[in-house]
N, C-alpha and C. Protein backbone atom coordinates (compact mmCIF):
# COMPACT_ATOMS: atom_id res chain seq x y z
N UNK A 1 0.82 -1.16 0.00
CA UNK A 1 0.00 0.00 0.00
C UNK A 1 0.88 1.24 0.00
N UNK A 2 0.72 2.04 -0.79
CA UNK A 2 1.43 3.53 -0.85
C UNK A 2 0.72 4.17 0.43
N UNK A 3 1.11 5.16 0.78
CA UNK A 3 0.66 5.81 1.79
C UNK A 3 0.48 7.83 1.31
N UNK A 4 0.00 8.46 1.30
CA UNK A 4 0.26 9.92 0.75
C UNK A 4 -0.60 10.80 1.78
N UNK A 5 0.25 11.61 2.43
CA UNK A 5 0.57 12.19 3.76
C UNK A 5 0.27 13.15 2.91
N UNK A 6 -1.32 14.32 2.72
CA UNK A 6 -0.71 15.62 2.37
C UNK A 6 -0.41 16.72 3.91
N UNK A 7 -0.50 15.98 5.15
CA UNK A 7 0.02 16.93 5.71
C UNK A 7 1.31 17.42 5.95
N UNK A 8 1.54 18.48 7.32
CA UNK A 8 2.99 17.91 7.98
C UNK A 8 3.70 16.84 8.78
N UNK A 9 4.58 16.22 8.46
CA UNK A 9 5.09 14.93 9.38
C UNK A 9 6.54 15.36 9.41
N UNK A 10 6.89 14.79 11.17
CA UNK A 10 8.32 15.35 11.45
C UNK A 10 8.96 13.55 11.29
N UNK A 11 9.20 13.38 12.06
CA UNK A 11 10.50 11.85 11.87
C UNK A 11 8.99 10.71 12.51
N UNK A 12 8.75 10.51 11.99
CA UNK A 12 7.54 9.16 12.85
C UNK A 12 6.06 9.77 12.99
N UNK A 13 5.75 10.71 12.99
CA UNK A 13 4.54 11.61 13.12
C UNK A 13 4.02 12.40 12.09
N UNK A 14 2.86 12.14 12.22
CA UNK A 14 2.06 12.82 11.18
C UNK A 14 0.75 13.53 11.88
N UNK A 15 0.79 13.98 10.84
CA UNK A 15 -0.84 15.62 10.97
C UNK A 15 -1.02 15.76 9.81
N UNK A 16 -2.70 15.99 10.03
CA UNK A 16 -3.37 15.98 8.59
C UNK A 16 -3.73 15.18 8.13
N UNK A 17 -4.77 15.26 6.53
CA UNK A 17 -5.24 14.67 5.78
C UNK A 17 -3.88 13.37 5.64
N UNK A 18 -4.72 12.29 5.83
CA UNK A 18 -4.25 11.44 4.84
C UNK A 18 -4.98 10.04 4.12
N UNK A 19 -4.14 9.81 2.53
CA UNK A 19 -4.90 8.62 2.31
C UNK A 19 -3.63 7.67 1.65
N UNK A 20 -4.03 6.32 1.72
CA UNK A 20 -3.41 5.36 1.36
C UNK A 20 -3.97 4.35 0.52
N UNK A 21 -3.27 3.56 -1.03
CA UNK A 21 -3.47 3.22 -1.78
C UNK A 21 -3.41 1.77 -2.02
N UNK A 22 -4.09 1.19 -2.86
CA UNK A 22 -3.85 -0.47 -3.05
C UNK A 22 -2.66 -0.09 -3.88
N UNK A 23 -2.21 -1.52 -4.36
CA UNK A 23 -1.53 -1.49 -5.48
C UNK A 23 -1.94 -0.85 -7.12
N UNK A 24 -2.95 -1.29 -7.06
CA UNK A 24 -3.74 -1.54 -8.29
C UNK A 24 -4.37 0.06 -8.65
N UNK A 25 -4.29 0.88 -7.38
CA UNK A 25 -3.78 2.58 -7.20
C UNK A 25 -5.43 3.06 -6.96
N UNK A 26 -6.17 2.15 -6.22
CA UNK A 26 -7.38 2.82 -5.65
C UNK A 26 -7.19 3.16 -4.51
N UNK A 27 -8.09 3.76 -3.76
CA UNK A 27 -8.15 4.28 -2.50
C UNK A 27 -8.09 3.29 -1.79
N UNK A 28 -7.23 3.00 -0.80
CA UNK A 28 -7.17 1.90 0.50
C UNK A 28 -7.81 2.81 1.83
N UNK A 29 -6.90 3.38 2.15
CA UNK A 29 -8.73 4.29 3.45
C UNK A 29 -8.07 6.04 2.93
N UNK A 30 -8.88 6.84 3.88
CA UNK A 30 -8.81 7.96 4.05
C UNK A 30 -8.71 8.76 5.18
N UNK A 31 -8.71 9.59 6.02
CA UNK A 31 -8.99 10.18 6.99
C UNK A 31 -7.91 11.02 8.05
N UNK A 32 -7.57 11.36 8.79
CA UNK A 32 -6.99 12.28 9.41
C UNK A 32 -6.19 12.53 11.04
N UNK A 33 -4.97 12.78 10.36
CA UNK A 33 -3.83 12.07 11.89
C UNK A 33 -3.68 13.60 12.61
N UNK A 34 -3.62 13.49 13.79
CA UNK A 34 -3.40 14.45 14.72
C UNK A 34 -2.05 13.74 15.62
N UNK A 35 -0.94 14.48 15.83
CA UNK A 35 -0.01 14.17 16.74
C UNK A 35 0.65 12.71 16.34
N UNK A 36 0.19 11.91 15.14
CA UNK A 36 0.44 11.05 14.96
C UNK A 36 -0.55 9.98 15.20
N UNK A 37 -1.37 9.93 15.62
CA UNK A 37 -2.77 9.22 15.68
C UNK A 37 -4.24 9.33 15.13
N UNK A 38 -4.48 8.29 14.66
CA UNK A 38 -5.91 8.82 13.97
C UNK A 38 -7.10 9.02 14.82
N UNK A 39 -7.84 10.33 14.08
CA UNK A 39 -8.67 11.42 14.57
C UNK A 39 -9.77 11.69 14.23
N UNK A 40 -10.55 11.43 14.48
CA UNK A 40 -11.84 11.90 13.46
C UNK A 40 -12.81 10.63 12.54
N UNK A 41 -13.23 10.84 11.74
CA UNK A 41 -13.20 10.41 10.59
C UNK A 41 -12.99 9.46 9.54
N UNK A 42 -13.26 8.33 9.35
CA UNK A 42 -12.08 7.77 8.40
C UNK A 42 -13.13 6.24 7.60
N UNK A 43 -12.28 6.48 6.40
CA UNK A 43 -13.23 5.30 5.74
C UNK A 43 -12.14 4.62 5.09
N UNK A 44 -12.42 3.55 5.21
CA UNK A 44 -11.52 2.40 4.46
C UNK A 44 -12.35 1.61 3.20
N UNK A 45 -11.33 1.15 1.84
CA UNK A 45 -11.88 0.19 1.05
C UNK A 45 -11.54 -0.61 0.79
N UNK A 46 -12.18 -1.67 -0.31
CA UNK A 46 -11.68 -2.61 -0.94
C UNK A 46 -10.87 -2.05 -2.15
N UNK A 47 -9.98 -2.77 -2.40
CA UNK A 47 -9.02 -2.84 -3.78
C UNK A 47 -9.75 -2.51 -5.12
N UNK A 48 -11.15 -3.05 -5.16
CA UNK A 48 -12.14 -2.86 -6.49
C UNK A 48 -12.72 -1.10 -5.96
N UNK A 49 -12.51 -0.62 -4.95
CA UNK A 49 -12.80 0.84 -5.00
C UNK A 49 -14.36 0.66 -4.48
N UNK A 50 -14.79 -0.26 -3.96
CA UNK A 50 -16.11 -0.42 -3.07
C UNK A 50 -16.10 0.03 -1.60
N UNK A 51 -17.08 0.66 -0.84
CA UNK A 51 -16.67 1.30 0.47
C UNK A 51 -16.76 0.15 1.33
N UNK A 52 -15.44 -0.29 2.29
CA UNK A 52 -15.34 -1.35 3.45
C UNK A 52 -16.06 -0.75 4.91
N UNK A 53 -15.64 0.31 5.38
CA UNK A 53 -16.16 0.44 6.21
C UNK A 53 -16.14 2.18 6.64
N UNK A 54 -16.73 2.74 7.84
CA UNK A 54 -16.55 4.25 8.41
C UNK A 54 -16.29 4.39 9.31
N UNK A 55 -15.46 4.82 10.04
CA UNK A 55 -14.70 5.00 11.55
C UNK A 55 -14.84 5.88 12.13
N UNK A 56 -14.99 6.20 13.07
CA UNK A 56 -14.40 7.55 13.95
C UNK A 56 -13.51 7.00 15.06
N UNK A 57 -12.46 7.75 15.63
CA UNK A 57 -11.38 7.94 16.26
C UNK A 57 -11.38 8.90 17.32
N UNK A 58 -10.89 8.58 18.25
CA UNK A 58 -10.23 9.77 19.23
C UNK A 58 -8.78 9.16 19.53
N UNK A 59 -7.71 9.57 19.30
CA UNK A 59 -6.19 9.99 19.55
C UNK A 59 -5.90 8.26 19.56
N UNK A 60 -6.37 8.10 18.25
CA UNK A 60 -6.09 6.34 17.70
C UNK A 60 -7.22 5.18 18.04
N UNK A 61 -8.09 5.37 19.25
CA UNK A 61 -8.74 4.68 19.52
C UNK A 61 -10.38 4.85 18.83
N UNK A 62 -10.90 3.85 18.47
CA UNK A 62 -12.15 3.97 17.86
C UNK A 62 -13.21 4.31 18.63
N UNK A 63 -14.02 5.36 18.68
CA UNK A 63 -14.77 5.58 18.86
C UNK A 63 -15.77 6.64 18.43
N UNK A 64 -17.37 5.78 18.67
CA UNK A 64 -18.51 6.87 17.63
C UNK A 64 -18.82 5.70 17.17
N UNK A 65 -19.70 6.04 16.19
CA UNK A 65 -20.47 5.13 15.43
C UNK A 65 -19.27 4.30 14.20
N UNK A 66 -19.86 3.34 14.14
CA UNK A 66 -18.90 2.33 12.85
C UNK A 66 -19.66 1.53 12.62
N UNK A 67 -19.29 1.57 11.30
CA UNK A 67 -20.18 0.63 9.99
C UNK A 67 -19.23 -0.14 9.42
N UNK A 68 -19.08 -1.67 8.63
CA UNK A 68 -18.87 -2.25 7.71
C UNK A 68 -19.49 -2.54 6.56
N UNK A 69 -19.03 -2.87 5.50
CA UNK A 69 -20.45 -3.38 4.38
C UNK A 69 -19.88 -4.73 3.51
N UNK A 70 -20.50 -5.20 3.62
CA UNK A 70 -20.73 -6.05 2.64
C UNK A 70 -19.91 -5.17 0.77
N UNK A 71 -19.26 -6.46 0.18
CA UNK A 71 -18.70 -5.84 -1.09
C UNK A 71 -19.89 -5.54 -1.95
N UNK A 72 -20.84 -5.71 -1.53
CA UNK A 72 -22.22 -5.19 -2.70
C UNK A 72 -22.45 -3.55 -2.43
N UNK A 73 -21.91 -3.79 -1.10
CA UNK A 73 -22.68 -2.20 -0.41
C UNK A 73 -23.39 -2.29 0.33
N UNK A 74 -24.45 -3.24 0.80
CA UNK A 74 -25.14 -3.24 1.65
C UNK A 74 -24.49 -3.36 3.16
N UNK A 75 -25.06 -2.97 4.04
CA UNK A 75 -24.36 -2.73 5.93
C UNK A 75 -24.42 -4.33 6.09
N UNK A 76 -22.90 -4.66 6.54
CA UNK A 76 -22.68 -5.76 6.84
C UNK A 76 -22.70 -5.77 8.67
N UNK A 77 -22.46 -4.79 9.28
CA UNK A 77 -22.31 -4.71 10.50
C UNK A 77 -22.22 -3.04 11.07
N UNK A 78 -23.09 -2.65 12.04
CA UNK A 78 -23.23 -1.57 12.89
C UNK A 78 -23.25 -1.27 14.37
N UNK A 79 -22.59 -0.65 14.31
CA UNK A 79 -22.86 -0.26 16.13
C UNK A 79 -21.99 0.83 16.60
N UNK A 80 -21.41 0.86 17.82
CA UNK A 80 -20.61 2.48 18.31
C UNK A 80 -19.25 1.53 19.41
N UNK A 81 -18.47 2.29 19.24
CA UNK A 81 -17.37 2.23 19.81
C UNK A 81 -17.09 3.84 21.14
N UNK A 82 -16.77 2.94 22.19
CA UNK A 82 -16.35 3.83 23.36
C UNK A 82 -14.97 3.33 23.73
N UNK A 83 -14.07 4.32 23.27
CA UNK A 83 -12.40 3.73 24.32
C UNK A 83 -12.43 2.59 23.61
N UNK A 84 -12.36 1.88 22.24
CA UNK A 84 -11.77 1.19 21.50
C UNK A 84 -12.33 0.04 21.48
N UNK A 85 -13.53 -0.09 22.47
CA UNK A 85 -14.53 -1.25 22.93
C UNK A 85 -15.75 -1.00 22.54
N UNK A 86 -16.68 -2.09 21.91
CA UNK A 86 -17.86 -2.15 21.38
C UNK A 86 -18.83 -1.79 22.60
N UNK A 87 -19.55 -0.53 22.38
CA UNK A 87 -20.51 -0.32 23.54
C UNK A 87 -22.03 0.23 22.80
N UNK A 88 -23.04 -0.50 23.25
CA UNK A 88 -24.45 -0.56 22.63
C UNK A 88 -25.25 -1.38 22.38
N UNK A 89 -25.92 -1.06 20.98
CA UNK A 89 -26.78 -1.97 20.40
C UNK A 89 -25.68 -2.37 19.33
N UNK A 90 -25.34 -3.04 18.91
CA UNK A 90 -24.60 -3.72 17.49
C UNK A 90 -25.88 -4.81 16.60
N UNK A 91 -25.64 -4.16 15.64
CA UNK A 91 -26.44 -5.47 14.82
C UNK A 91 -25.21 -5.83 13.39
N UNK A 92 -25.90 -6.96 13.12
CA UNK A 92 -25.16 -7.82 11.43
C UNK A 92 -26.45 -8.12 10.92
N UNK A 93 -25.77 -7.73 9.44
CA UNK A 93 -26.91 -7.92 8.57
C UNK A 93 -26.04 -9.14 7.75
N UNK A 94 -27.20 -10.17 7.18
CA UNK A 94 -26.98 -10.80 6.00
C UNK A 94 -26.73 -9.94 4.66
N UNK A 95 -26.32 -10.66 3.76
CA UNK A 95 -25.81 -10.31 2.31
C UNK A 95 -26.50 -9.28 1.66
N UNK A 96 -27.76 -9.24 1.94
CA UNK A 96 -29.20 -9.50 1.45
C UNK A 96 -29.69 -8.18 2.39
N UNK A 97 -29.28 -7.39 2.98
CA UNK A 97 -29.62 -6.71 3.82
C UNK A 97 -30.68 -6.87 5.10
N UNK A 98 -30.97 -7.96 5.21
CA UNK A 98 -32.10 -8.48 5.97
C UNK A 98 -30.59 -8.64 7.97
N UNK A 99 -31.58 -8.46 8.56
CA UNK A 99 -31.23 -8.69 9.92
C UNK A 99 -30.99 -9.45 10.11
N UNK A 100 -29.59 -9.71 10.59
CA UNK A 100 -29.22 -11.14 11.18
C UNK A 100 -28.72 -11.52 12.43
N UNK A 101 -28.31 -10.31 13.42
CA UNK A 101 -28.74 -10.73 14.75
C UNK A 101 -27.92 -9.13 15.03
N UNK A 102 -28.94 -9.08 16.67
CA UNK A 102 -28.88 -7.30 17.25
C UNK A 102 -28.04 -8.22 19.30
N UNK A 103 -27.24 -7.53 19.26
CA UNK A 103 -26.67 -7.75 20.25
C UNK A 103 -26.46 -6.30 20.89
N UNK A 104 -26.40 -6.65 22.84
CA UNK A 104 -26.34 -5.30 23.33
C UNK A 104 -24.48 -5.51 24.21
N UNK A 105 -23.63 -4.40 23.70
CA UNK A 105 -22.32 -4.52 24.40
C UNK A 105 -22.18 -3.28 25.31
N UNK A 106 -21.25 -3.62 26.51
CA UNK A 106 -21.27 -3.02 27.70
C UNK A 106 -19.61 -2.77 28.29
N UNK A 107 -18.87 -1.82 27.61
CA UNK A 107 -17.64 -2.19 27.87
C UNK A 107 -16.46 -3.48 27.10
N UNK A 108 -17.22 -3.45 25.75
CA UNK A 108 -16.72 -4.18 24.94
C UNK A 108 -17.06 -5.99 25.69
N UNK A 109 -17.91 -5.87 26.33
CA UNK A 109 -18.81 -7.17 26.74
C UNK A 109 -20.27 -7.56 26.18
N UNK A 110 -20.32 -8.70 25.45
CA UNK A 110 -21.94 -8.92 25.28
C UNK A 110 -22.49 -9.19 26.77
N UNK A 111 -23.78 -8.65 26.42
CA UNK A 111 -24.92 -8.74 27.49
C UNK A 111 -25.43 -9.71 27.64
C-alpha cells in the first residue's frame, strides 16, 4: 500500500489529511492524523474501489459510530465504539440486507 501524507510529518509523526493506496492505485482508506494518531473520521476500502467500512477515532482509539459493508454495499455490520470497545446496540446484517442478529455490548462485553 502507498501511503500519501498531504500533511505535515516530522521523523515518525504525522498531521493531517491522509490517504493510502492499493496497489492496483485505488483508495485503500482515508482520513486524518493528529499528533500522529488517527482522529476523526475515516473510511476504508476494498481494492475494487467499493466502500469497506466508516470510523471515527479519538487519539487512535475507535470511537462513535462504525459501519462495515458487505462488497455489494449493503451494511454488513453496525454499532458504536467507546475507548476502542464495542458499547451498545450492534447489529449484522446478511448479504441481502435483511437482519441477522442485534446484540447489546457493555464495555466491549456482550450482554
Amino acid at each position: 500500500m502507498k501511503n500519501l501524507n498531504e500533511g505535515s510529518s516530522s521523523e515518525y509523526r504525522q498531521d493531517g489529511p491522509s490517504e493510502s493506496y492499493h496497489r492496483n492505485g485505488q483508495l485503500s482508506e482515508k482520513g486524518n492524523y493528529l499528533n500522529g494518531q488517527k482522529e476523526g473520521y475515516w473510511e476504508e476500502y476494498l481494492s475494487t474501489g467499493q466502500l469497506e467500512s466508516k470510523e471515527n477515532y479519538i487519539k487512535d482509539k475507535k470511537d462513535g459510530v462504525w459501519e462495515s459493508y458487505h462488497d455489494n454495499g449493503i451494511v454488513e455490520e453496525k454499532g458504536n465504539y467507546l475507548n476502542d470497545l464495542k458499547d451498545g446496540i450492534w447489529e449484522s446484517f446478511h448479504y441481502n440486507g435483511e437482519l441477522n442478529k442485534r446484540e447489546k455490548y457493555l464495555n466491549g462485553q456482550k450482554e
